[in-house]
N, C-alpha and C. Protein backbone atom coordinates (compact mmCIF):
# COMPACT_ATOMS: atom_id res chain seq x y z
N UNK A 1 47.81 42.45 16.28
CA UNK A 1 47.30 41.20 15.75
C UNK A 1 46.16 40.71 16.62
N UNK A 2 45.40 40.06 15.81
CA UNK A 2 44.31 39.78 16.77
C UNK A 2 44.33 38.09 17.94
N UNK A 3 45.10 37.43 17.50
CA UNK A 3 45.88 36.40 17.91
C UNK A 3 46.85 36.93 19.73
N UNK A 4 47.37 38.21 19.38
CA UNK A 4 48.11 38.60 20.72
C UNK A 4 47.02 39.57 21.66
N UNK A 5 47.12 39.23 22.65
CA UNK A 5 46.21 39.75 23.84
C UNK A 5 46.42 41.74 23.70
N UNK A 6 45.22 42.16 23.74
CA UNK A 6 45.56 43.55 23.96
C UNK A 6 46.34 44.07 25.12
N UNK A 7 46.12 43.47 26.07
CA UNK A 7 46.97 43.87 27.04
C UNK A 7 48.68 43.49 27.46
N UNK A 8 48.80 42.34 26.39
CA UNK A 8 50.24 42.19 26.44
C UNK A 8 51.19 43.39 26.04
N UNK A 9 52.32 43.36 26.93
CA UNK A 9 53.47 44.31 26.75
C UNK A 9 53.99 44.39 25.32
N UNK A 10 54.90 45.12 24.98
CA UNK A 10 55.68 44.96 23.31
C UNK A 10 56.60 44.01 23.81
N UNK A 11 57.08 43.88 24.82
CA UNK A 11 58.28 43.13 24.72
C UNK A 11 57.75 41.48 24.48
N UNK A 12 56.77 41.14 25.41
CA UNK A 12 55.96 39.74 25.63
C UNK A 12 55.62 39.72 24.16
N UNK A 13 54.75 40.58 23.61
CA UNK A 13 54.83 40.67 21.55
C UNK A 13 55.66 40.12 20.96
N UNK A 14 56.54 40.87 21.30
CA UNK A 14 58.25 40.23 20.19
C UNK A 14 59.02 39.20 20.83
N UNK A 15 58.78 38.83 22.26
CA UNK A 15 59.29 37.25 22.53
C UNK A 15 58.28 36.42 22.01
N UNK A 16 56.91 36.52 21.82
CA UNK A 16 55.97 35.25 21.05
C UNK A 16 56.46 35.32 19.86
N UNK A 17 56.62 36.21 19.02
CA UNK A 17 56.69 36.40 17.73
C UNK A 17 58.35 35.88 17.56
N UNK A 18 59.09 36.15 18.20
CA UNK A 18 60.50 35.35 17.99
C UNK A 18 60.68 33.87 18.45
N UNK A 19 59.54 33.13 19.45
CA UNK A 19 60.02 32.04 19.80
C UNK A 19 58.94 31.31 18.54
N UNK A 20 57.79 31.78 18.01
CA UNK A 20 56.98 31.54 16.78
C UNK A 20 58.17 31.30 15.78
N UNK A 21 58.59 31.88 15.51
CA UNK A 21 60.01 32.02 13.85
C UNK A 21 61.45 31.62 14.47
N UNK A 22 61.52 30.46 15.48
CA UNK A 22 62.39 30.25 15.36
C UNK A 22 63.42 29.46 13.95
N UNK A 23 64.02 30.19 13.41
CA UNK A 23 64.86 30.32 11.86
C UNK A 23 66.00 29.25 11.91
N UNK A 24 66.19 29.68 10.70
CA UNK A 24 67.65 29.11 10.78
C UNK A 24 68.88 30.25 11.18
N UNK A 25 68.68 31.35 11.38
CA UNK A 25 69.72 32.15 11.47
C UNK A 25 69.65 32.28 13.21
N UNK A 26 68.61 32.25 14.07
CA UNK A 26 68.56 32.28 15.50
C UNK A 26 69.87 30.27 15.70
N UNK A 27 68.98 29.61 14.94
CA UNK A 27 69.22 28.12 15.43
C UNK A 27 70.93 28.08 14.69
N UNK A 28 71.60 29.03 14.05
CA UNK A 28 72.57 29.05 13.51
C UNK A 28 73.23 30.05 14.62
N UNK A 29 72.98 30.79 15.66
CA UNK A 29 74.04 31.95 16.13
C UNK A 29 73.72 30.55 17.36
N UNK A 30 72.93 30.10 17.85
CA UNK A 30 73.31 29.18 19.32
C UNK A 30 73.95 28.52 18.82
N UNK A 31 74.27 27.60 17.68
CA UNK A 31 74.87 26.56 17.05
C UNK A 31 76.39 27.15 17.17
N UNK A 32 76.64 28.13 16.65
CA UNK A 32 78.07 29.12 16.54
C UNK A 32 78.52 29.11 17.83
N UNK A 33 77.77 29.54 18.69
CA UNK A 33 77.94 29.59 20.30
C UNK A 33 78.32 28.17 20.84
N UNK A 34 77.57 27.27 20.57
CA UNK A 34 77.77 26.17 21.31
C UNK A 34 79.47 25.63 20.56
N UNK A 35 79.54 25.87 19.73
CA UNK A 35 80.76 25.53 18.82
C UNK A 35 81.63 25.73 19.20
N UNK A 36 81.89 26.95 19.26
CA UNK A 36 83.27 28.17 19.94
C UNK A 36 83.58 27.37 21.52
N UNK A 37 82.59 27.49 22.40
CA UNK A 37 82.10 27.05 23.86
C UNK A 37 82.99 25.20 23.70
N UNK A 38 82.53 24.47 22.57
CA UNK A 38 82.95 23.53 23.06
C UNK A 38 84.27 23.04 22.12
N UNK A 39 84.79 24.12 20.99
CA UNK A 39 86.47 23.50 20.65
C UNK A 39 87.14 24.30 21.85
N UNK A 40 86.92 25.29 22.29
CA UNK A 40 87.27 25.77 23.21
C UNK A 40 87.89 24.93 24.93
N UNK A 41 86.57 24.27 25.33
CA UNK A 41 86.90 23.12 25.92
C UNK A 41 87.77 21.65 25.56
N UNK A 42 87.34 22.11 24.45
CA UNK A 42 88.34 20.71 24.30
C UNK A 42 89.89 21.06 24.17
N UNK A 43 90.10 22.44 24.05
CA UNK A 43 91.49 22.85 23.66
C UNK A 43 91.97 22.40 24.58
N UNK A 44 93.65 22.93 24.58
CA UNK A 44 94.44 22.72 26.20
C UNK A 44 94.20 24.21 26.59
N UNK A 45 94.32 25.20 26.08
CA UNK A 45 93.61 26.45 26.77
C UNK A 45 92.12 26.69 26.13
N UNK A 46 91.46 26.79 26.85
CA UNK A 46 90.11 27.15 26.64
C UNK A 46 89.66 28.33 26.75
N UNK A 47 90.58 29.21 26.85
CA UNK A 47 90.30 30.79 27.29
C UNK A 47 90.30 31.24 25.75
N UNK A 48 91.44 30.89 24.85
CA UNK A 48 91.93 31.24 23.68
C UNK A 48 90.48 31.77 22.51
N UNK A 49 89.55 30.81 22.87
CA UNK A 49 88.61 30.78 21.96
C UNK A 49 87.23 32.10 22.62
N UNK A 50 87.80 32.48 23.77
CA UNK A 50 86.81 33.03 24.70
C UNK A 50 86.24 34.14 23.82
N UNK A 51 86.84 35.22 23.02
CA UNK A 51 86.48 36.03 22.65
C UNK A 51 85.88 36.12 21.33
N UNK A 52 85.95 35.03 20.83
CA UNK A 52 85.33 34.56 19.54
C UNK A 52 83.45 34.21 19.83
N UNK A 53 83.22 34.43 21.13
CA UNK A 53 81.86 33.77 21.48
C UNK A 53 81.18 34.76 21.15
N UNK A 54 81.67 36.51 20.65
CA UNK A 54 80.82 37.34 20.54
C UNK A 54 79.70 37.12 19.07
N UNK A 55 80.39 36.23 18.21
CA UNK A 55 80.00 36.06 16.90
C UNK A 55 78.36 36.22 17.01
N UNK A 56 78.34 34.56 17.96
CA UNK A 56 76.78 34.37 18.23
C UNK A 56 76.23 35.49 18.04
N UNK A 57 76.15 35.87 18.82
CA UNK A 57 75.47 37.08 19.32
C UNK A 57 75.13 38.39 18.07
N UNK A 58 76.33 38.47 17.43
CA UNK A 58 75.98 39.30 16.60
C UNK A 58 75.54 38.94 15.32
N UNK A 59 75.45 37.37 15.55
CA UNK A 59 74.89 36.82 13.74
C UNK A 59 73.16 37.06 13.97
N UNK A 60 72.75 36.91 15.61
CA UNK A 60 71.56 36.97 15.86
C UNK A 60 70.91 38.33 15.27
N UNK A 61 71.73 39.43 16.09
CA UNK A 61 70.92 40.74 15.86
C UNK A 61 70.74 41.11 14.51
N UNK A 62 71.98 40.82 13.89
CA UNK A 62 71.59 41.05 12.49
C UNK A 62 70.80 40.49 11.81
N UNK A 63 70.60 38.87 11.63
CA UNK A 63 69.40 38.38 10.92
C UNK A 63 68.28 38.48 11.91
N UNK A 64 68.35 38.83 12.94
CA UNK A 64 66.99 38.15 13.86
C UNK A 64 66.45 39.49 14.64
N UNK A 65 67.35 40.58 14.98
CA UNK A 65 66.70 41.53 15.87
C UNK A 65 67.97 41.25 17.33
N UNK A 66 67.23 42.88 18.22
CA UNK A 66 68.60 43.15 19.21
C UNK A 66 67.51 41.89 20.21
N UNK A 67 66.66 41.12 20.02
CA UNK A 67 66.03 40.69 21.44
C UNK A 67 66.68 38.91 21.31
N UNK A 68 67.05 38.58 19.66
CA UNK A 68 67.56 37.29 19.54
C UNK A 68 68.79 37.76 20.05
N UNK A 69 69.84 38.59 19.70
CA UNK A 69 70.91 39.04 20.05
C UNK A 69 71.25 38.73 21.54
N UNK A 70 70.28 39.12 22.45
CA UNK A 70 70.30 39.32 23.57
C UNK A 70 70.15 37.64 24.46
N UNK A 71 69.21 36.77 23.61
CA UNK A 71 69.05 35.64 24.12
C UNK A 71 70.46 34.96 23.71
N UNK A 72 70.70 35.02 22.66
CA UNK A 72 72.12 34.64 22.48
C UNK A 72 72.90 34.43 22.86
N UNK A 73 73.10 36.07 23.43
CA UNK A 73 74.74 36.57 24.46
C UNK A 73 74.38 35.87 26.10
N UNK A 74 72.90 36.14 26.38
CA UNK A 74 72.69 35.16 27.39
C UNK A 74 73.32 33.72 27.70
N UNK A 75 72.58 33.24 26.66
CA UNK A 75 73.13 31.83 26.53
C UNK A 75 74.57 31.69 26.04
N UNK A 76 74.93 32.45 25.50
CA UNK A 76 76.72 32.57 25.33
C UNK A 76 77.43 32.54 27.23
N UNK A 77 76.89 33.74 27.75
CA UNK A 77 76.99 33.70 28.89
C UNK A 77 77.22 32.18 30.26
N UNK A 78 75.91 31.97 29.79
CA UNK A 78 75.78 30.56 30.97
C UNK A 78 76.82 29.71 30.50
N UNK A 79 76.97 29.15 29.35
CA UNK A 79 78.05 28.77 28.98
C UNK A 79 79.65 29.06 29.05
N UNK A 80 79.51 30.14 29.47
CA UNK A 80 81.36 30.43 30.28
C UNK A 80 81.28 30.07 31.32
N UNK A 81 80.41 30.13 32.02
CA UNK A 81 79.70 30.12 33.37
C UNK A 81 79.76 28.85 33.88
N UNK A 82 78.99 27.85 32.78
CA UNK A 82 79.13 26.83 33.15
C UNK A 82 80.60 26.22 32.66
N UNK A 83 80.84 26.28 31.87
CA UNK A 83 82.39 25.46 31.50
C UNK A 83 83.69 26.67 32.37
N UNK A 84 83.28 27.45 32.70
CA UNK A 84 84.36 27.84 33.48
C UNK A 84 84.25 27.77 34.58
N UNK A 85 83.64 26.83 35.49
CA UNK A 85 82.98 26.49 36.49
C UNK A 85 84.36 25.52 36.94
N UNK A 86 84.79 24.64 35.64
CA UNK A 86 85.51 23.53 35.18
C UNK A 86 86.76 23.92 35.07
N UNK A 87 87.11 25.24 35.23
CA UNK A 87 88.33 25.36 34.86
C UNK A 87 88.89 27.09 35.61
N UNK A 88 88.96 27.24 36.59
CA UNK A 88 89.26 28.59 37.33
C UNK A 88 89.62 29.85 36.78
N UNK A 89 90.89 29.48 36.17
CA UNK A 89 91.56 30.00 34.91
C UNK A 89 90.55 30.52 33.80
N UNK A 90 89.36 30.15 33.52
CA UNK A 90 88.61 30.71 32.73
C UNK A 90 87.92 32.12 32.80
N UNK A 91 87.63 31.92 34.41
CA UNK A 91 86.60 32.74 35.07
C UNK A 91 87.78 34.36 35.36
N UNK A 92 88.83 33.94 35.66
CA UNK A 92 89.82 34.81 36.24
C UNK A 92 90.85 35.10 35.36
N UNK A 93 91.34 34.93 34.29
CA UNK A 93 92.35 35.29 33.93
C UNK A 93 92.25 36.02 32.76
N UNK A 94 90.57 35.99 32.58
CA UNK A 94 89.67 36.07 31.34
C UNK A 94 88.70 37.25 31.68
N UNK A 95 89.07 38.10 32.80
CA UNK A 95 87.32 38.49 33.28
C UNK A 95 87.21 39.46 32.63
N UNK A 96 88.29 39.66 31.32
CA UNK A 96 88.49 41.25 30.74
C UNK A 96 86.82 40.73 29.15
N UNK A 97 87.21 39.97 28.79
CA UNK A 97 86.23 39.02 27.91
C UNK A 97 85.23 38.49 28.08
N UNK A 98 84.89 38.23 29.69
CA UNK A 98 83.60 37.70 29.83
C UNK A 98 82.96 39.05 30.45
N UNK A 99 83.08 40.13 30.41
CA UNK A 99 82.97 41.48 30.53
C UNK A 99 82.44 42.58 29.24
N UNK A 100 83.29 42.12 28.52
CA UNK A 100 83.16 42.59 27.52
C UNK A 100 81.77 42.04 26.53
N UNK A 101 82.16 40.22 27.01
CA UNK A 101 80.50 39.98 26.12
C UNK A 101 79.15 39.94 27.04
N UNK A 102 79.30 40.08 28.36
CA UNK A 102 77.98 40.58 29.57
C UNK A 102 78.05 42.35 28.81
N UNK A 103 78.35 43.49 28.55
CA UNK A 103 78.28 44.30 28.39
C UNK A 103 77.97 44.65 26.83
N UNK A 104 78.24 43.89 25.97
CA UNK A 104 77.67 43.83 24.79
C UNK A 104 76.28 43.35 24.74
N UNK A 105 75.97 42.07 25.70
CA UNK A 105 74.88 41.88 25.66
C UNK A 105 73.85 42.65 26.37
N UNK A 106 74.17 43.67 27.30
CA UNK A 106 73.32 44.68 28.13
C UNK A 106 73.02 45.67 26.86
N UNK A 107 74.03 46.08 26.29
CA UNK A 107 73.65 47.02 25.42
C UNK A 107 72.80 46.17 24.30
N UNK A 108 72.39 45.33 23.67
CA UNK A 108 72.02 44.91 22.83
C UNK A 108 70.62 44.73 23.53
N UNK A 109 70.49 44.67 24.88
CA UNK A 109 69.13 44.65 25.72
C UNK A 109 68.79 46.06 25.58
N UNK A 110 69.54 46.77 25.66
CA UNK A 110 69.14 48.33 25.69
C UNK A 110 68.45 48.82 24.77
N UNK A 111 69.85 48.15 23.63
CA UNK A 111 68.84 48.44 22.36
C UNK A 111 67.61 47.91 22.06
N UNK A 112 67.39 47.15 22.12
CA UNK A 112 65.96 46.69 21.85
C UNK A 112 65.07 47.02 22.86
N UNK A 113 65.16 48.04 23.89
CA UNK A 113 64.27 48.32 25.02
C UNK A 113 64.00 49.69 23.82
N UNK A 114 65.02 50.41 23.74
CA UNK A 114 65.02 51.81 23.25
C UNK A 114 64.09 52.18 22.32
């Protein structure tokens, strides 16, 4: 495009071009995320909902690509991070799940490197 610098990377490409179109299906998988993240908190266990956070993530890649996917699971991420900051039990009793969605989201980085 003549708008993107010749010398920009592909990846710097497809982050302008994804933060350009931000959708309703990107602004719908953080929305999902933030959702899960906060009935979760409000539960009396908050772990319960932990593994349901993968949704985000995968409503992204499918309507949006593996690089929304990836910002997603990110931000799915900080969000255990931070609310399990709040609660010990989250971080530790859970690390089989917050493992599982750091490693989904590496591969979903992969993929979109590949």
């Amino acid at each position: 495009r003549a708008s993107e610098a010749p010398h920009a990377g592909a990846g710097e490409i497809a982050m302008k071009r994804l933060l350009s179109k931000l959708d309703r299906w990107l602004l719908l998988s953080l929305l999902l995320t933030t959702a899960v993240v906060t009935i979760g908190s409000s539960n009396a266990r908050p772990y319960d909902v932990l593994g349901v956070l993968v949704l985000g993530p995968v409503v992204a890649v499918v309507r949006r690509g593996p690089l929304a996917g990836v910002l997603v699971g990110l931000y799915a991420l900080v969000l255990v991070i931070v609310f399990g900051s709040r609660d010990p039990v989250l971080l530790t009793a859970h690390l089989d799940d917050i493992v599982a969605l750091t490693v989904g989201t590496v591969v979903i980085g992969w993929m979109a490197h590949a």
